[in-house]
Protein backbone atom coordinates (compact mmCIF):
# COMPACT_ATOMS: atom_id res chain seq x y z
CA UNK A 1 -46.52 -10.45 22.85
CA UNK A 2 -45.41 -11.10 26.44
CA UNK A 3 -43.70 -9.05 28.66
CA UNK A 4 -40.25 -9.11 29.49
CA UNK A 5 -38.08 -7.96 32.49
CA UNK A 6 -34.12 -8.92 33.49
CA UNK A 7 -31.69 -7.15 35.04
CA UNK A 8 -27.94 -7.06 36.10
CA UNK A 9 -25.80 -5.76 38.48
CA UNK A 10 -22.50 -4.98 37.16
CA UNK A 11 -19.17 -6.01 37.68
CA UNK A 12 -15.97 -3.36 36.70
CA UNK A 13 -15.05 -4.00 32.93
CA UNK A 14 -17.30 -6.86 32.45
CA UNK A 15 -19.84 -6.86 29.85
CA UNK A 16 -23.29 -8.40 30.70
CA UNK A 17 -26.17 -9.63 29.39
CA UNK A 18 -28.91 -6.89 30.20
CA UNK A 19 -31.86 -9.22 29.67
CA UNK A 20 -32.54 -11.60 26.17
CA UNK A 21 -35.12 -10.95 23.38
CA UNK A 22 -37.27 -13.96 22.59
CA UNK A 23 -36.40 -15.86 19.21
CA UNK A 24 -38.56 -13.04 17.01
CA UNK A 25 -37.14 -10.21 18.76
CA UNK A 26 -38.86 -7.28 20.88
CA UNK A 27 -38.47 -3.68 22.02
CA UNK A 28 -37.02 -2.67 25.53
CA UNK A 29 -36.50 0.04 27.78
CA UNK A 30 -33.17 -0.04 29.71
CA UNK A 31 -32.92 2.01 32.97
CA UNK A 32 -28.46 2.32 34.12
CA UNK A 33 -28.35 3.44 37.87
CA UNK A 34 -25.20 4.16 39.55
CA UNK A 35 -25.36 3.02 42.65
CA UNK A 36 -21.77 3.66 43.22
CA UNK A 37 -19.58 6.35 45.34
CA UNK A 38 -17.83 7.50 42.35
CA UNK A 39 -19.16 8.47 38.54
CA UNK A 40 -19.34 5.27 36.24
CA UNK A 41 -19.05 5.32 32.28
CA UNK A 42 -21.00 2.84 30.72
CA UNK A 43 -21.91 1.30 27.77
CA UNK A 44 -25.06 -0.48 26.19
CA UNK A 45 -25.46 -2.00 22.55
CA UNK A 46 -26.95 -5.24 21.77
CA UNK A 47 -25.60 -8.72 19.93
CA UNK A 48 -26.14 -12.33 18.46
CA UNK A 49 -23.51 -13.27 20.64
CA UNK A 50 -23.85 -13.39 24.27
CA UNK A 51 -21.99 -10.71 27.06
CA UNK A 52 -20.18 -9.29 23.44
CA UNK A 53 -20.44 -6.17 22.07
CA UNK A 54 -20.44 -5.92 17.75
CA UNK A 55 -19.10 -2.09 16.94
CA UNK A 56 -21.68 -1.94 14.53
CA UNK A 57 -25.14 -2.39 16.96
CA UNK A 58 -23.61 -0.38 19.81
CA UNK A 59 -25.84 2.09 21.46
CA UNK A 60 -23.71 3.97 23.98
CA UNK A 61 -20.12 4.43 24.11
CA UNK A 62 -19.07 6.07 27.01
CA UNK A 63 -22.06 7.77 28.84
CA UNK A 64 -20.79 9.54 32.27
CA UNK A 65 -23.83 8.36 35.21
CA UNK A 66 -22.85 10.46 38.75
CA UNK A 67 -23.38 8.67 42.10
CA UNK A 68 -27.02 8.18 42.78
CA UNK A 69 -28.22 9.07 39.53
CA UNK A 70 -29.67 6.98 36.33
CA UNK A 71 -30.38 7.52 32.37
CA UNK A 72 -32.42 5.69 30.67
CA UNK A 73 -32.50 4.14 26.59
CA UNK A 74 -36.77 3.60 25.43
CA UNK A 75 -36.80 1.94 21.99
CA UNK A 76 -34.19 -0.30 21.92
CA UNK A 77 -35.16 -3.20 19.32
CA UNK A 78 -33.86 -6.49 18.50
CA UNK A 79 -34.35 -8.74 15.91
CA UNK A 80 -34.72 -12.44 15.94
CA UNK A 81 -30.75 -12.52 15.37
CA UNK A 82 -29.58 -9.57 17.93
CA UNK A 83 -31.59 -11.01 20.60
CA UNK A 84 -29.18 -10.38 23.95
CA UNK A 85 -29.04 -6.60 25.19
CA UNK A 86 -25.42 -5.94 26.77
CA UNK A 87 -24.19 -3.44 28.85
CA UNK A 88 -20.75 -2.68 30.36
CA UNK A 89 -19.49 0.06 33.10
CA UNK A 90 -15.87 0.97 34.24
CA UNK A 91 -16.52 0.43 37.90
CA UNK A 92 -19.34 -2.16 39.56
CA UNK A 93 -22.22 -1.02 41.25
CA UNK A 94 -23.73 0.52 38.28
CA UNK A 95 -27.82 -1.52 38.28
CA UNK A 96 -29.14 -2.27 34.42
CA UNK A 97 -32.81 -3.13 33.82
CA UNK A 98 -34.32 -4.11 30.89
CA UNK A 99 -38.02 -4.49 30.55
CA UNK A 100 -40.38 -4.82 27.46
CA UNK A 101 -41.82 -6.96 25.14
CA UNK A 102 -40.85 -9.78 23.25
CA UNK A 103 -42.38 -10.34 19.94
């Protein structure tokens, strides 16, 4: 196994790739802080394809982060076919971190 860390600061409306699983997968941790003046609503799944969400392997809908504040997602596991972790928030300045291991 080797460790794995990528992050991404957003832009408004934009989905982005959090950080990439290697080519037999791996778990992850993803820490969202808002680093913004005003609330944020995010979102966080992960995907074969790249920056897309798939309805089916989404994590987090529409999760509500205040100014200065963060949630975080522990398990989050991809296969060797859902390999990209995405995330998405409704106004940039909202920080996503993704660290773990690849299998």
């Amino acid at each position: 196994m080797a460790t794995s860390i990528g992050g991404v600061s957003l832009t408004a409306a934009t989905p982005a790739n959090i950080n990439t699983a290697g080519g037999s997968g791996g778990t992850f941790n993803v820490n969202m802080l808002n680093t913004a003046a005003t609330a944020a609503v995010v979102q966080l799944g992960v995907s074969s394809t790249s920056a897309t969400f798939e309805a089916a392997l989404k994590l987090v809908e529409a999760l509500t982060i205040q100014p200065d504040e963060s949630a975080t997602y522990d398990g989050i596991t991809c296969d060797g076919t859902d390999v990209y972790i995405v995330g998405q928030s409704d106004t940039t300045g909202v920080v996503m971190v993704a660290m773990g291991y690849d299998v």
